[in-house]
C-alpha atoms as a PDB file:
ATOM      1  CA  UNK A   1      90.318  87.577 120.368  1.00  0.00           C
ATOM      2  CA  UNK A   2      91.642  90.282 118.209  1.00  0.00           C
ATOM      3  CA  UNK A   3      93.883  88.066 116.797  1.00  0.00           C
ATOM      4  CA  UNK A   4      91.332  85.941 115.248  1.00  0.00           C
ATOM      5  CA  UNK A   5      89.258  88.637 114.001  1.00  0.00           C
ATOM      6  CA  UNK A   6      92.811  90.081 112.256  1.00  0.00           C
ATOM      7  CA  UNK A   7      93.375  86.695 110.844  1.00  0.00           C
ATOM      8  CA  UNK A   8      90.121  86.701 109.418  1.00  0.00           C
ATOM      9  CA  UNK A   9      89.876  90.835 107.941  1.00  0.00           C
ATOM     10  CA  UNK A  10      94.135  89.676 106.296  1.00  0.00           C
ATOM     11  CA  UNK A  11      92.136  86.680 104.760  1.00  0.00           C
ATOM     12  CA  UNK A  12      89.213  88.865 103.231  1.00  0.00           C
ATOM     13  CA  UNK A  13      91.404  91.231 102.269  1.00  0.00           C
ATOM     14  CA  UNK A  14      93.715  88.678 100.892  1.00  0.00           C
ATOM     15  CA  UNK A  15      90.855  87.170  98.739  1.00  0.00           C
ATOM     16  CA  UNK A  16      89.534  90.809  97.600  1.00  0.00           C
ATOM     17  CA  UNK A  17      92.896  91.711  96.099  1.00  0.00           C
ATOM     18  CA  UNK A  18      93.667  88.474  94.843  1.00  0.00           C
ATOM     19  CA  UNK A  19      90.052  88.276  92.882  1.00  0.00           C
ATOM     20  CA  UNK A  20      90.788  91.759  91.700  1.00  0.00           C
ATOM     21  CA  UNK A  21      94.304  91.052  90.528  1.00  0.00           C
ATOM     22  CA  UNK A  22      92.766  87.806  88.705  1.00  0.00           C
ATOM     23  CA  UNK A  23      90.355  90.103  86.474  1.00  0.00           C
ATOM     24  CA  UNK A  24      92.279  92.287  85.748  1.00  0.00           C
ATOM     25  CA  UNK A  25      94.647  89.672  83.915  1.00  0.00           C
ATOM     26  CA  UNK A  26      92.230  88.071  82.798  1.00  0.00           C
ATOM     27  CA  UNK A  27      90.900  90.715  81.175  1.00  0.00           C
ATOM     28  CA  UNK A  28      94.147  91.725  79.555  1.00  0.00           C
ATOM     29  CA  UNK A  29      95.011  87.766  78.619  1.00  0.00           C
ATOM     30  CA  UNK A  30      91.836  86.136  77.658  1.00  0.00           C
ATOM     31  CA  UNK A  31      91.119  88.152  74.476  1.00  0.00           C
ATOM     32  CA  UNK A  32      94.999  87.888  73.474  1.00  0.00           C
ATOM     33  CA  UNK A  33      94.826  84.138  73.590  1.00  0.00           C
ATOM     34  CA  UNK A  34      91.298  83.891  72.355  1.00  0.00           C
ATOM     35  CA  UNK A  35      91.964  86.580  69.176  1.00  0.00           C
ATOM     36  CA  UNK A  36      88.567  87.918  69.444  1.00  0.00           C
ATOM     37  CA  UNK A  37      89.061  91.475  69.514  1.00  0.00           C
ATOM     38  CA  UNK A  38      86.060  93.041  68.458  1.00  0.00           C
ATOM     39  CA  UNK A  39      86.512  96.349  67.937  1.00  0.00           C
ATOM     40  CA  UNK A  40      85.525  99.394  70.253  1.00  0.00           C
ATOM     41  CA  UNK A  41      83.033  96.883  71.527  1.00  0.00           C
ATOM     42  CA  UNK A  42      85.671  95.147  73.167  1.00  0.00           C
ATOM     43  CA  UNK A  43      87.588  98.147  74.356  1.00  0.00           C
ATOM     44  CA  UNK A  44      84.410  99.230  76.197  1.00  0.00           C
ATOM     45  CA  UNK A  45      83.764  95.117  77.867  1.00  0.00           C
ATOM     46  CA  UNK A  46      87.688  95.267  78.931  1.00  0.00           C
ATOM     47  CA  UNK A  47      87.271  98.771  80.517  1.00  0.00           C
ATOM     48  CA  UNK A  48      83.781  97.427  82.344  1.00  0.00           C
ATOM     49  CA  UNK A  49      85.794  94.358  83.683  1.00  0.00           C
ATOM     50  CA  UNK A  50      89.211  96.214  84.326  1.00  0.00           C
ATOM     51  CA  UNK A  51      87.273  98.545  86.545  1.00  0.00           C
ATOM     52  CA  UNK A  52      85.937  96.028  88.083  1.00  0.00           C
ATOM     53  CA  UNK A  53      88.897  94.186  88.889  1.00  0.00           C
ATOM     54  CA  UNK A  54      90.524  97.809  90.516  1.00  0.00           C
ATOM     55  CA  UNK A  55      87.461  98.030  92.364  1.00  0.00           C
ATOM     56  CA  UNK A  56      88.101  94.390  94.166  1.00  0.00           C
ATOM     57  CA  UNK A  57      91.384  95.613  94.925  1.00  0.00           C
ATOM     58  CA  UNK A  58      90.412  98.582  96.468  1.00  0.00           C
ATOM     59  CA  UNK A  59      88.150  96.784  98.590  1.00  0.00           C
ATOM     60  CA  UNK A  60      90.767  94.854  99.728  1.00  0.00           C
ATOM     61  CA  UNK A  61      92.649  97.836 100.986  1.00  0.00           C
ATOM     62  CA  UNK A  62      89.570  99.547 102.765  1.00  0.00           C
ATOM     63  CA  UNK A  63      88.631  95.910 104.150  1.00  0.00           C
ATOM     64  CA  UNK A  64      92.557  96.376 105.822  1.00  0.00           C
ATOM     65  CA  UNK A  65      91.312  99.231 107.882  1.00  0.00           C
ATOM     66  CA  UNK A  66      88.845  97.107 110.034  1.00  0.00           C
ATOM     67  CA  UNK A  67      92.284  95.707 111.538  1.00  0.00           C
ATOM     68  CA  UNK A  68      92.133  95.922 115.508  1.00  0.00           C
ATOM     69  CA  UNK A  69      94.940  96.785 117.776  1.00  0.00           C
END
């Protein structure tokens, strides 16, 4: 049974990070392609999204210590 319930926490985990990772270049990509930097507005809407993106990640990593043994 603890396999399964592993399985399932390394796929959580798995999608946390991965969502995180995806903001986070998407945050640093879209406005590059798009050209629509807008000043210290922007700066402040990257920050907002690139924190959100580390917190995903980090969520991932705390989600790896409901592992059983």
């Amino acid at each position: 049974m603890h396999t399964v319930h592993n399985a399932r926490i390394l796929l959580l985990a798995t999608v946390c990070n991965n969502l995180g990772l995806a903001v986070i270049v998407a945050t640093l990509i879209a406005p590059a392609i798009g050209g629509q930097f807008l000043g210290n507005r922007s700066i402040f809407v990257m920050l907002a999204w690139a924190s959100l993106g580390i917190t995903l990640h980090l969520a991932g990593q705390l989600v790896l210590g409901r592992l059983r043994q």
